[in-house]
N, C-alpha and C. Protein backbone atom coordinates (compact mmCIF):
# COMPACT_ATOMS: atom_id res chain seq x y z
N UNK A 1 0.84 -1.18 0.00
CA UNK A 1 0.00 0.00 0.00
C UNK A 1 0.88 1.24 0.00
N UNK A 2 0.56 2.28 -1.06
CA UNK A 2 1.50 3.67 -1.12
C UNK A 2 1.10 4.48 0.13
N UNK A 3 2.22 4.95 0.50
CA UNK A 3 1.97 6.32 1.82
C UNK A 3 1.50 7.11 0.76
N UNK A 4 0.38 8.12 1.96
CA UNK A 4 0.21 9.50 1.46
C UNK A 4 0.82 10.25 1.89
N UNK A 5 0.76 11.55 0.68
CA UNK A 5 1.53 12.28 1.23
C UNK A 5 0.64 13.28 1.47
N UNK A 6 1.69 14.18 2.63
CA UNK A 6 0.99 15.25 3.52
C UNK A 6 0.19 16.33 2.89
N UNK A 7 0.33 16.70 1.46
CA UNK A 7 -1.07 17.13 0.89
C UNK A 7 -1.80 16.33 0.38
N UNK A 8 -2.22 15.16 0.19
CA UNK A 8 -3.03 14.29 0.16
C UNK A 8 -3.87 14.43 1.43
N UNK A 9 -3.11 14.26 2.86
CA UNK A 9 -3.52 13.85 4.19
C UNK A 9 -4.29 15.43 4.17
N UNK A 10 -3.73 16.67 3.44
CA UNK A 10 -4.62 17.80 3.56
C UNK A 10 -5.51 17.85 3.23
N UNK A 11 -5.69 17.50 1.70
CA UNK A 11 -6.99 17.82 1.03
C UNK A 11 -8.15 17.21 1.56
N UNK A 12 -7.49 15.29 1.90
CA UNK A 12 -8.47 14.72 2.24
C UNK A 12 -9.02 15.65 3.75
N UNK A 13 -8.46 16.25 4.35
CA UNK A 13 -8.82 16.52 5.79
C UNK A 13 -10.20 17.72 5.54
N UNK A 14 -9.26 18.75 4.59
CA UNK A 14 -10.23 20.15 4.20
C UNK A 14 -11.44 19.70 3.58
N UNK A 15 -11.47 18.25 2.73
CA UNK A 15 -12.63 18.06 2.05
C UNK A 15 -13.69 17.38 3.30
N UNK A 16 -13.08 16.66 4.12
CA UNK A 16 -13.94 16.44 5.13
C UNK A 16 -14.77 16.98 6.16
N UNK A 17 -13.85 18.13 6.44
CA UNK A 17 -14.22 19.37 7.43
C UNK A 17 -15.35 20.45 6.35
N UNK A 18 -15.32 20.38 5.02
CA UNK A 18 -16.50 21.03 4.28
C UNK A 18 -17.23 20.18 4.28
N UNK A 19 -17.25 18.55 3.78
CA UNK A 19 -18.52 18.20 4.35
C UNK A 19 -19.31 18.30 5.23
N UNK A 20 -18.82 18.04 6.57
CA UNK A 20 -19.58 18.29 7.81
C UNK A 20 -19.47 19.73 7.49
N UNK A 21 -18.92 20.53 7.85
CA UNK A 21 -19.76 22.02 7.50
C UNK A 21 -20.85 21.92 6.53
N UNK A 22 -20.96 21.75 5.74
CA UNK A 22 -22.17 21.15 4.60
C UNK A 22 -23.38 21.00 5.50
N UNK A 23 -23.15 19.58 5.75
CA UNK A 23 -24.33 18.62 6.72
C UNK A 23 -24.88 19.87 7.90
N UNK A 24 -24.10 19.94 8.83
CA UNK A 24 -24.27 20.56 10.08
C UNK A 24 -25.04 22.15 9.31
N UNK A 25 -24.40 22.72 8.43
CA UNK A 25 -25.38 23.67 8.12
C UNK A 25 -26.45 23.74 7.59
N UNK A 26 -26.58 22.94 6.65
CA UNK A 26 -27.63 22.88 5.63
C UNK A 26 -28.49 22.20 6.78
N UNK A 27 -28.53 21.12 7.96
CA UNK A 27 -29.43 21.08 9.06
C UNK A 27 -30.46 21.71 9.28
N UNK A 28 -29.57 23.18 9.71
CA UNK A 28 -30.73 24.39 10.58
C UNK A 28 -30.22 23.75 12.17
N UNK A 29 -29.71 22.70 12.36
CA UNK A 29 -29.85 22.54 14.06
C UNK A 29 -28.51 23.25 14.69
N UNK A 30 -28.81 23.75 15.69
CA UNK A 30 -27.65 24.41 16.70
C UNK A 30 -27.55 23.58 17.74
N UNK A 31 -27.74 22.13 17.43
CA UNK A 31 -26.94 21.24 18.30
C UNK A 31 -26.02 20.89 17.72
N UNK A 32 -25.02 20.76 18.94
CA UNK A 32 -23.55 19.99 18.58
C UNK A 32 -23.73 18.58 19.39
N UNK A 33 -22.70 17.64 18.85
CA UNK A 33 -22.75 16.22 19.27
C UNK A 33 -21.02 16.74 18.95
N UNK A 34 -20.72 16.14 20.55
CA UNK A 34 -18.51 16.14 20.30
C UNK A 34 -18.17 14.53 19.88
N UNK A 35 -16.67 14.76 19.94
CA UNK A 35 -16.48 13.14 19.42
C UNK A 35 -16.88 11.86 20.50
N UNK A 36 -16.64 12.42 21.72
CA UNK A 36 -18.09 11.43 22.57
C UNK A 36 -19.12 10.83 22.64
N UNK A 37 -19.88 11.85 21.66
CA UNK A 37 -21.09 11.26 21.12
C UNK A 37 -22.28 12.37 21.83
N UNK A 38 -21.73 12.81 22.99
CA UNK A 38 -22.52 14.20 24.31
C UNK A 38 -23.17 15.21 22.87
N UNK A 39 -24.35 15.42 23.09
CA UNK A 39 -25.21 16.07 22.36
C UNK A 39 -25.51 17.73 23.51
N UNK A 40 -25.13 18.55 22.92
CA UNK A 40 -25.47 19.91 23.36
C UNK A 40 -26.20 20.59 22.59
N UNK A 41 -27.27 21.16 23.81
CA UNK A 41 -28.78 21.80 23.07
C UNK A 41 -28.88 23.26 23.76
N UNK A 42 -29.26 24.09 23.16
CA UNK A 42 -29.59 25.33 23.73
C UNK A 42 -31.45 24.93 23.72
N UNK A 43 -31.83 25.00 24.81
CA UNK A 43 -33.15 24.83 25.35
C UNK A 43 -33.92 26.29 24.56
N UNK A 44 -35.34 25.85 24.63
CA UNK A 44 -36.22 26.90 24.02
C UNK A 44 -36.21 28.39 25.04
N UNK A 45 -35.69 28.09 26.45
CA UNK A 45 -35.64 29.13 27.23
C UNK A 45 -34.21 29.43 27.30
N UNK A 46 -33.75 29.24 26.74
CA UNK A 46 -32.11 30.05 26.35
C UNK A 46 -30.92 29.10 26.79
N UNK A 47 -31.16 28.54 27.63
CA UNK A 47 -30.64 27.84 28.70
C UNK A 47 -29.63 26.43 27.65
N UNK A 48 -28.60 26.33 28.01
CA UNK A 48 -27.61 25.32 27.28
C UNK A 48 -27.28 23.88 27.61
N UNK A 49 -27.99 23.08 27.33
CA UNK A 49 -27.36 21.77 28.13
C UNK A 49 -26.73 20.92 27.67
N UNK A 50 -26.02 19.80 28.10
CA UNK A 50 -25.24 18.85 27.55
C UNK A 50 -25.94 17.49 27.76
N UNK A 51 -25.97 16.46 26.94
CA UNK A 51 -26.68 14.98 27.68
C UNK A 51 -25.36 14.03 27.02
N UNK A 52 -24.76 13.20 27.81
CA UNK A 52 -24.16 11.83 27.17
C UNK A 52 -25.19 11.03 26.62
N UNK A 53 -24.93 10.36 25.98
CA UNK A 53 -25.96 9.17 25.22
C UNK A 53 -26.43 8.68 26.29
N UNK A 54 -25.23 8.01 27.46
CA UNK A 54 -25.75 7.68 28.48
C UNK A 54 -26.82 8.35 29.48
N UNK A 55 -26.76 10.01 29.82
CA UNK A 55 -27.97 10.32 30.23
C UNK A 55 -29.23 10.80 29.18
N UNK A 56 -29.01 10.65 28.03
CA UNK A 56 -30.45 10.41 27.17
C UNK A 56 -30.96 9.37 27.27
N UNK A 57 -30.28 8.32 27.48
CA UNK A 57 -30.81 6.98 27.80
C UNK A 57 -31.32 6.78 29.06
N UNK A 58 -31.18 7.60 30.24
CA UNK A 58 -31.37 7.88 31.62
C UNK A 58 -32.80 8.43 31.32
N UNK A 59 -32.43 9.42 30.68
CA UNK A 59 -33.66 10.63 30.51
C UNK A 59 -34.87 10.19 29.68
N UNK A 60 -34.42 9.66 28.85
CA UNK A 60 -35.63 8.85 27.70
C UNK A 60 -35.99 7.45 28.09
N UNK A 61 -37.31 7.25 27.85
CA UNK A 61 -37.95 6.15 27.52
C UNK A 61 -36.97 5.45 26.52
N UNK A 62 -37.49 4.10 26.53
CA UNK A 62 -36.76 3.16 25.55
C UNK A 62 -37.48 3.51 23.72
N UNK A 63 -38.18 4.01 24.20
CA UNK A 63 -39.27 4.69 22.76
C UNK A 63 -38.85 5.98 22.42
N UNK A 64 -38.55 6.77 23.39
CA UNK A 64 -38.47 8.01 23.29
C UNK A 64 -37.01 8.35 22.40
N UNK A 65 -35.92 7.37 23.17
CA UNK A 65 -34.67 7.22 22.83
C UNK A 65 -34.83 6.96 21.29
N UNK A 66 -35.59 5.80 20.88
CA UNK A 66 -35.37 5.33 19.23
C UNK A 66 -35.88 6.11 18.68
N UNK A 67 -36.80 6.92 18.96
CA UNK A 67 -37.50 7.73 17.82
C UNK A 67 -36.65 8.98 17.70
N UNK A 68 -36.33 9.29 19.11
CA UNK A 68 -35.70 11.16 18.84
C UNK A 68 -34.18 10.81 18.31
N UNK A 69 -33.45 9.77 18.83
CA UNK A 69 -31.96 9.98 18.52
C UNK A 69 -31.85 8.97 17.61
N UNK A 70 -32.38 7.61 17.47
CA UNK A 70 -31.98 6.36 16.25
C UNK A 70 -32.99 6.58 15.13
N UNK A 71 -33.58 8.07 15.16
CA UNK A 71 -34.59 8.24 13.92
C UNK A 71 -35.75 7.20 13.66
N UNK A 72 -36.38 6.92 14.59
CA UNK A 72 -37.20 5.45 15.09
C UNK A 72 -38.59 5.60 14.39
N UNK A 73 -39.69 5.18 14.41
CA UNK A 73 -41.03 5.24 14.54
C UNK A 73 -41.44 4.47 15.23
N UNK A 74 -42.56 4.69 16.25
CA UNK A 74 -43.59 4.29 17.26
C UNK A 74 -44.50 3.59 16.38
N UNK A 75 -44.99 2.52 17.30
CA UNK A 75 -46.39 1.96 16.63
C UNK A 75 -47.39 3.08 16.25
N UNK A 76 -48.48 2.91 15.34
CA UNK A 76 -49.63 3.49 15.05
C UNK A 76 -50.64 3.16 16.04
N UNK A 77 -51.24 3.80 16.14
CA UNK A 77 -52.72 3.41 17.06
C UNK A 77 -52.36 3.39 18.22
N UNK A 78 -50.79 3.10 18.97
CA UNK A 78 -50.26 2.67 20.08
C UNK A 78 -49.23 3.31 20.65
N UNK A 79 -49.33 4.94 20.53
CA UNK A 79 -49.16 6.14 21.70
C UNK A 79 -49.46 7.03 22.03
N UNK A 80 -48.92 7.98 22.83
CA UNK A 80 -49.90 8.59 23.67
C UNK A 80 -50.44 9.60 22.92
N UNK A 81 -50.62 10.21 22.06
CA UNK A 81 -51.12 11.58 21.38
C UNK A 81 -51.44 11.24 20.10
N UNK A 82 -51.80 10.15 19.57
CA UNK A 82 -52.55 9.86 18.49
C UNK A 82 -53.84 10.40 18.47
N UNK A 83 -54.76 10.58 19.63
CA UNK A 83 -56.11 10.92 19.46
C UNK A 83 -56.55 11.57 20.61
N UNK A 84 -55.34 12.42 20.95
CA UNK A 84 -55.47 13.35 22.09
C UNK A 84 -56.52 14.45 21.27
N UNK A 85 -57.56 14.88 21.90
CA UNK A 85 -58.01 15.94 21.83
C UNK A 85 -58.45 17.32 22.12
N UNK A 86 -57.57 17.45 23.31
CA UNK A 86 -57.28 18.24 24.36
C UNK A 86 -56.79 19.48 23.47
N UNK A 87 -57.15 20.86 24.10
CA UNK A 87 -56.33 21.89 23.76
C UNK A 87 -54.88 22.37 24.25
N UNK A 88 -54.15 22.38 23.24
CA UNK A 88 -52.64 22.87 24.07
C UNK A 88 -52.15 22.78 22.85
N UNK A 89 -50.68 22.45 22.60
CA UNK A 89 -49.54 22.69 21.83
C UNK A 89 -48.12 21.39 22.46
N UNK A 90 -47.75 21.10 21.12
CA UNK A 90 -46.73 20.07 21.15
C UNK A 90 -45.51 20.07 21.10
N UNK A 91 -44.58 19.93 22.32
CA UNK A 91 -42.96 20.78 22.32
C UNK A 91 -42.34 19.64 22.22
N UNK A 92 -41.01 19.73 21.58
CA UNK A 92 -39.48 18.87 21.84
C UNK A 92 -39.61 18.55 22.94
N UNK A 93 -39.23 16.93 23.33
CA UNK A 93 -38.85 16.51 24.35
C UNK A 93 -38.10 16.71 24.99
N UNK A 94 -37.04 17.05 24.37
CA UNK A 94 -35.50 17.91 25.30
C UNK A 94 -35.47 19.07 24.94
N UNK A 95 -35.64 19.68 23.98
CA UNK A 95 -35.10 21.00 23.96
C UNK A 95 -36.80 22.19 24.19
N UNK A 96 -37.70 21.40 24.30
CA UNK A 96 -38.46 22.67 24.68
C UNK A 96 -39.03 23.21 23.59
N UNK A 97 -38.78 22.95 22.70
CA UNK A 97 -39.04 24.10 21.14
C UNK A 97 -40.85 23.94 20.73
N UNK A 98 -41.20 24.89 20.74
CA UNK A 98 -42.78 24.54 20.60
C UNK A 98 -43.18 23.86 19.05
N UNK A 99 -43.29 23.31 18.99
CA UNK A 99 -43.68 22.60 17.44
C UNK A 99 -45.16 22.64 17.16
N UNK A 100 -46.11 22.03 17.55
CA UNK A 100 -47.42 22.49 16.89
C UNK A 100 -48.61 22.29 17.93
N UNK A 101 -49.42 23.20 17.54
CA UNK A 101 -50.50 23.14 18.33
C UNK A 101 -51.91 22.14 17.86
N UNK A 102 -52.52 22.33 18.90
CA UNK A 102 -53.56 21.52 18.90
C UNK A 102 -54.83 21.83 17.44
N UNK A 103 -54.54 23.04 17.31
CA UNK A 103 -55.65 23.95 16.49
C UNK A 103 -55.26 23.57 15.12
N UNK A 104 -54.25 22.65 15.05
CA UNK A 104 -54.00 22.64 13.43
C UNK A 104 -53.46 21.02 13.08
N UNK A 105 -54.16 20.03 14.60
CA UNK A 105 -54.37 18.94 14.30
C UNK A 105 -55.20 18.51 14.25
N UNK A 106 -55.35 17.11 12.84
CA UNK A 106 -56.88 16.79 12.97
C UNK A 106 -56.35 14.94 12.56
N UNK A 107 -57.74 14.61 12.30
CA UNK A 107 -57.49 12.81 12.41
C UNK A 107 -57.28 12.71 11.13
N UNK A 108 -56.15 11.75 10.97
CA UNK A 108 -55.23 11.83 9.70
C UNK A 108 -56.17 9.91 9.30
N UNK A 109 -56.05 9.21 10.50
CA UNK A 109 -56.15 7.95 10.15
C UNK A 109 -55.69 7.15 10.30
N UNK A 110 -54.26 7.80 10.14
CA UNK A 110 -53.07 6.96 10.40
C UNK A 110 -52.55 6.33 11.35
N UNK A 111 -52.82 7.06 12.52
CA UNK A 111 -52.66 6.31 14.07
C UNK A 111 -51.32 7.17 14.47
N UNK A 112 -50.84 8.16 14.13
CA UNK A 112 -50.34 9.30 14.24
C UNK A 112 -50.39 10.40 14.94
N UNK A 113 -49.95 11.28 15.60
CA UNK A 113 -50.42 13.09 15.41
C UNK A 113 -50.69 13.94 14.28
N UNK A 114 -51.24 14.15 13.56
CA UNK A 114 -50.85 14.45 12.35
C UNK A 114 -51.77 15.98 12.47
N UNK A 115 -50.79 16.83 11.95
CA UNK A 115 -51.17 18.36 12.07
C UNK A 115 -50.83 19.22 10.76
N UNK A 116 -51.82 20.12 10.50
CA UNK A 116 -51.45 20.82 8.93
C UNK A 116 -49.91 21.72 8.87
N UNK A 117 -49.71 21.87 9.93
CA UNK A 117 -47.85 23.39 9.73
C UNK A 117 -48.28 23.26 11.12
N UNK A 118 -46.41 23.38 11.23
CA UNK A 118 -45.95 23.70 12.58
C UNK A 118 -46.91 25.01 13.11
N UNK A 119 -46.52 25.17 14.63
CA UNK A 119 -46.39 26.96 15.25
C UNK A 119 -45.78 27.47 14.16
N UNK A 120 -44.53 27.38 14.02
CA UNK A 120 -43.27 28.43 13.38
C UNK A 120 -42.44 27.34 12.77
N UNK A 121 -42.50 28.00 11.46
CA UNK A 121 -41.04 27.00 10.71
C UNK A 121 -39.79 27.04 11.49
N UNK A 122 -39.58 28.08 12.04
CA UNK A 122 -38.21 28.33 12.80
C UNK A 122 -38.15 27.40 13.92
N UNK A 123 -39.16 26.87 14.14
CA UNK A 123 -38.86 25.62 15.04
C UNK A 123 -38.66 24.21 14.38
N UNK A 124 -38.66 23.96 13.48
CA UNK A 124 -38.20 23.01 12.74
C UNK A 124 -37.34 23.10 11.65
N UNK A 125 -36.54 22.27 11.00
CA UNK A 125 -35.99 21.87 10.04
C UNK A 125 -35.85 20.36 8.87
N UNK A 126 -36.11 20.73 7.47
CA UNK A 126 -36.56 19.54 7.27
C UNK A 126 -35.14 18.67 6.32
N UNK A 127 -35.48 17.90 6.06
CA UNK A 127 -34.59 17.25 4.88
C UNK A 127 -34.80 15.48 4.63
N UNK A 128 -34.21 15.55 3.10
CA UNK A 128 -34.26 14.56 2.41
C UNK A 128 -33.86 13.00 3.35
N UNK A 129 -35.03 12.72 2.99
CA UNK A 129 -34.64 10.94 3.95
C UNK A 129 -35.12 9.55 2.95
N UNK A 130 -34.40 9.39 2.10
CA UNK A 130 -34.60 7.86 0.97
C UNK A 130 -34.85 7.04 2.13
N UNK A 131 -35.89 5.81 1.30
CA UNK A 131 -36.37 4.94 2.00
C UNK A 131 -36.47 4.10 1.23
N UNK A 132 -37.21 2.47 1.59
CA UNK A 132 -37.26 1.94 0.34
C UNK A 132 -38.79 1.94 -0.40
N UNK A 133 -39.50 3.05 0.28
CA UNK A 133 -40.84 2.97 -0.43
C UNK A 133 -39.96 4.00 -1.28
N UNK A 134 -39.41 5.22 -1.95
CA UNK A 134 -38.86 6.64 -1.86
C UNK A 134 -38.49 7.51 -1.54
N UNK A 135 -38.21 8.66 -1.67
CA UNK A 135 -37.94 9.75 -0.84
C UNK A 135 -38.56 10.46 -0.22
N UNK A 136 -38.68 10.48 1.05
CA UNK A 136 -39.48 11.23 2.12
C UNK A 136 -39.21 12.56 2.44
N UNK A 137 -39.64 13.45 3.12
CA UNK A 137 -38.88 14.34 3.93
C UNK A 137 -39.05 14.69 5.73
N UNK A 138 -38.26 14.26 6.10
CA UNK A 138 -38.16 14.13 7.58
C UNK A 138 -38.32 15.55 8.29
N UNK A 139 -38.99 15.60 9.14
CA UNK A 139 -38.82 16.79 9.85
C UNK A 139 -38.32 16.70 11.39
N UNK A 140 -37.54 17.50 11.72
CA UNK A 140 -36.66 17.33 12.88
C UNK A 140 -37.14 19.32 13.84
N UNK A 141 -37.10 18.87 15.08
CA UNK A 141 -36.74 20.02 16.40
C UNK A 141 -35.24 20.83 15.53
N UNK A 142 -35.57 22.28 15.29
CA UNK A 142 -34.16 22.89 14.93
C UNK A 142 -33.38 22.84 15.84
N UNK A 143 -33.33 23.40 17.23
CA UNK A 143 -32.47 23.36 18.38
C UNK A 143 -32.24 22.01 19.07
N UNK A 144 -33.30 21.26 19.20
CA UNK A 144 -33.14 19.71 19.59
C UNK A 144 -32.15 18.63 18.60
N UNK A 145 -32.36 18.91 17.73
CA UNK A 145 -31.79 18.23 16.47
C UNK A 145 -32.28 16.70 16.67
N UNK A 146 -33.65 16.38 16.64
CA UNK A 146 -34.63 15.63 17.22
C UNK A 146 -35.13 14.84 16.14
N UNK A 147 -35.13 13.80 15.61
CA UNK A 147 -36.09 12.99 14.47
C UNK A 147 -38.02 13.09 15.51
N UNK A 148 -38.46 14.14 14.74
CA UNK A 148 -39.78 14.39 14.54
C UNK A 148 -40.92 13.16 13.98
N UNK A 149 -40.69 12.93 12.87
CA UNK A 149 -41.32 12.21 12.02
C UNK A 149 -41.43 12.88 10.79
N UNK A 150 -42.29 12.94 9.83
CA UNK A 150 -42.13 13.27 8.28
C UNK A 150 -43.09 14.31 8.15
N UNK A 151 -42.96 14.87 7.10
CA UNK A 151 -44.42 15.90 6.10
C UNK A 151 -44.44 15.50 4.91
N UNK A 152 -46.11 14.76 4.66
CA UNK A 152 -46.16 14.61 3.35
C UNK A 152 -47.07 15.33 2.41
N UNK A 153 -47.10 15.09 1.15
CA UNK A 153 -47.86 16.31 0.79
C UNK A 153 -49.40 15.73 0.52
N UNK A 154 -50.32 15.10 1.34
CA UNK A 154 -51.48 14.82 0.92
C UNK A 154 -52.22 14.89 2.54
N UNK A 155 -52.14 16.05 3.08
CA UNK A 155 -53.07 16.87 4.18
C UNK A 155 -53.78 17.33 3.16
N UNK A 156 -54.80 17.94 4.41
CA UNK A 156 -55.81 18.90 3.97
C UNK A 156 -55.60 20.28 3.62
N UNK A 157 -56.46 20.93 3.14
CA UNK A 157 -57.02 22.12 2.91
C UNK A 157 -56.83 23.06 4.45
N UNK A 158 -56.05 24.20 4.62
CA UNK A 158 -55.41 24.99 3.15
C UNK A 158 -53.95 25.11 2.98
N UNK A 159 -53.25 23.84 4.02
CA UNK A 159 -51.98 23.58 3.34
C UNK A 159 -51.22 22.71 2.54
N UNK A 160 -52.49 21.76 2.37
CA UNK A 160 -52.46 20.33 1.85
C UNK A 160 -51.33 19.47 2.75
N UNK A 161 -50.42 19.81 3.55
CA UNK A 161 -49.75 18.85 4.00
C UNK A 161 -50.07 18.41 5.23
N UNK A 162 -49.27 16.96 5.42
CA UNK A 162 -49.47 16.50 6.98
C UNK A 162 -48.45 16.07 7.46
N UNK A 163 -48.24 16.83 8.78
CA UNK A 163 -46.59 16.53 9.21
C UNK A 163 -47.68 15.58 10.10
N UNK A 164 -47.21 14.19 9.85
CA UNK A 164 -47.07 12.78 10.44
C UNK A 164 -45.82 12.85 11.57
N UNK A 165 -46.06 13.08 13.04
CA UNK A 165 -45.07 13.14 14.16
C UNK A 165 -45.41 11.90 14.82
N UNK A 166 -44.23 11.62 15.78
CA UNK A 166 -44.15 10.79 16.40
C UNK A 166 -44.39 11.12 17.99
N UNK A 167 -45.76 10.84 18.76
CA UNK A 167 -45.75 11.28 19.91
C UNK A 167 -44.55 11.14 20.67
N UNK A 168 -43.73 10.15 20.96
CA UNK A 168 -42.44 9.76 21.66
C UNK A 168 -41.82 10.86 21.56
N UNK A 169 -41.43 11.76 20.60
CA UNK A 169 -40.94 12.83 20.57
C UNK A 169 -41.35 14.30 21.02
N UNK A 170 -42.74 14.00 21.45
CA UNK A 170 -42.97 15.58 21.71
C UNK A 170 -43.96 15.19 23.30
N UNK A 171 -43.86 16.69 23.92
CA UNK A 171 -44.94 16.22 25.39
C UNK A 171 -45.47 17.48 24.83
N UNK A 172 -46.62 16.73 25.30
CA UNK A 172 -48.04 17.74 25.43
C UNK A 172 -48.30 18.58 26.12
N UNK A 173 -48.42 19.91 26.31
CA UNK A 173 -48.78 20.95 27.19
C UNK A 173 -50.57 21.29 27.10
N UNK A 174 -50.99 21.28 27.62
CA UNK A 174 -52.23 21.77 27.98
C UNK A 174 -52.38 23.02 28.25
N UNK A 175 -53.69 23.26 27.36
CA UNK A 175 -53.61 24.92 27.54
C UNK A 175 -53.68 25.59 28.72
N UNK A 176 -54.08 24.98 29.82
CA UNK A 176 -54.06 25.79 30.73
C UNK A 176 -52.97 25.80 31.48
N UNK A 177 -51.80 25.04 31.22
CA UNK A 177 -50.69 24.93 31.77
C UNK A 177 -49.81 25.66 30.92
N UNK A 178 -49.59 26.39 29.78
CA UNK A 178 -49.20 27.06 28.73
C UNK A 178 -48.43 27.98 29.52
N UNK A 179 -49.13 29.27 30.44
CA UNK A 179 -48.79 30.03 30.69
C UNK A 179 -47.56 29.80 31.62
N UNK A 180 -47.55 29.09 32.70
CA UNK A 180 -46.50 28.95 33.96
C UNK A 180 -45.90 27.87 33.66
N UNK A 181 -45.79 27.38 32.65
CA UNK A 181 -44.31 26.90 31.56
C UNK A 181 -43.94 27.22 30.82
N UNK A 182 -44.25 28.59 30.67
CA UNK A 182 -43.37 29.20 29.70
C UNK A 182 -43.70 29.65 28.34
N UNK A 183 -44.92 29.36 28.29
CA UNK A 183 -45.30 29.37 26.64
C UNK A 183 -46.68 29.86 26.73
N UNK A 184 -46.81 31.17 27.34
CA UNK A 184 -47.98 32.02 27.86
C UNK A 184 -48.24 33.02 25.81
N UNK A 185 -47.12 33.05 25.37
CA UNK A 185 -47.16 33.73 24.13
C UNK A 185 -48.00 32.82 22.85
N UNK A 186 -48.08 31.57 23.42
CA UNK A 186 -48.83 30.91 22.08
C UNK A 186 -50.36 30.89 22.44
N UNK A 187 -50.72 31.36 23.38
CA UNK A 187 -51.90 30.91 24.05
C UNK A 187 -52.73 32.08 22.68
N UNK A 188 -52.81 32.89 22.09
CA UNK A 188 -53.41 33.56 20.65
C UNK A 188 -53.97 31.97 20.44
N UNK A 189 -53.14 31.65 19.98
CA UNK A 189 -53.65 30.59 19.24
C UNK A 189 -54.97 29.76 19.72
N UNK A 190 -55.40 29.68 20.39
CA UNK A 190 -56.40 29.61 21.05
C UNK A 190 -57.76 30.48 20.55
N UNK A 191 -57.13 32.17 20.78
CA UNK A 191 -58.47 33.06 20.70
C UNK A 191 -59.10 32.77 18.99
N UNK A 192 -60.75 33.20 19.91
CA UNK A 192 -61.57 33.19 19.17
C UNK A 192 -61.32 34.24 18.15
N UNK A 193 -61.54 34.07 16.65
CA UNK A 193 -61.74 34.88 15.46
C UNK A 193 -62.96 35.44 15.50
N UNK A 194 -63.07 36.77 15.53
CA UNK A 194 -64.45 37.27 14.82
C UNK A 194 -64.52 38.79 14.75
């Protein structure tokens, strides 16, 4: 086998370090993962934390774990917010990030959450995920850097899409608990139009 030589050992290095710059940007997530594997999140309340795999695995369900960090899916029909009908709004499990409310989910069928658009795009980020049915598009927590579940394009009227989530990934806030956790600003969403 030929040695390389030390601009070889460069290029290959610079072309690697633009990939991951690539990946990591084109994301949208402002989590870092070090060579440990320790995932650091800036929380929806500003606040910065660190988890080892080992305390996500502390911290998460055995469900919670496959879906948010091994990009998993939950059974259908068989968790907790498939046919919740409660008023409130649906946040990241770790990082807090408000993802969607109650007002813009409806029964998909599927055995799902399934809701027409986030709160705010700025709380999510999406991208290309091949499968072997085709190409999907995954939607992920921007600050969590969280496997969500997908958006496909055959929702309803008037965005036609349905982001298909995975309850394991998100906890439910109730509207009346909105305010004294922090998320007293989405409660609009709620008021009556007229």
């Amino acid at each position: 086998m030929k040695k390389m030589t030390a601009g070889a050992i460069t290029i290959l290095l610079l072309l690697s370090v633009g990939v991951l710059f690539f990946f990591n940007k084109n994301s949208g997530a402002s989590t870092t993962i070090d060579s440990e594997g320790a995932k650091r999140i800036e929380l929806y309340n500003g606040e910065i934390v660190e988890y080892s795999q080992q305390d996500l695995k502390t911290k998460l369900t055995d469900i919670q774990y496959e879906v948010t960090q091994e990009d998993g899916t939950e059974k259908a029909f068989d968790n907790e917010n498939w046919d919740n009908k409660k008023e409130g709004i649906y946040v990241d499990i770790l990082s807090g990030e408000p993802l969607f409310s109650s007002t813009e989910k409806y029964k998909s069928g599927t055995g799902w959450p399934s809701f027409t658009k986030p709160i705010a795009e700025e709380y999510i980020t999406t991208k290309d995920d091949p499968g072997i049915f085709g190409m999907r598009t995954e939607v992920r927590s921007k600050q969590g850097d969280n496997h969500l579940g997908h958006v496909f394009e055959d929702g309803p009227e008037p965005t036609g899409l349905r982001y298909c989530m995975n309850s394991a990934a998100m906890e439910f806030i109730p509207k009346q608990e909105m305010k004294k956790r922090g998320y007293g600003e989405f409660l609009y969403l709620f008021e009556e139009e007229g």
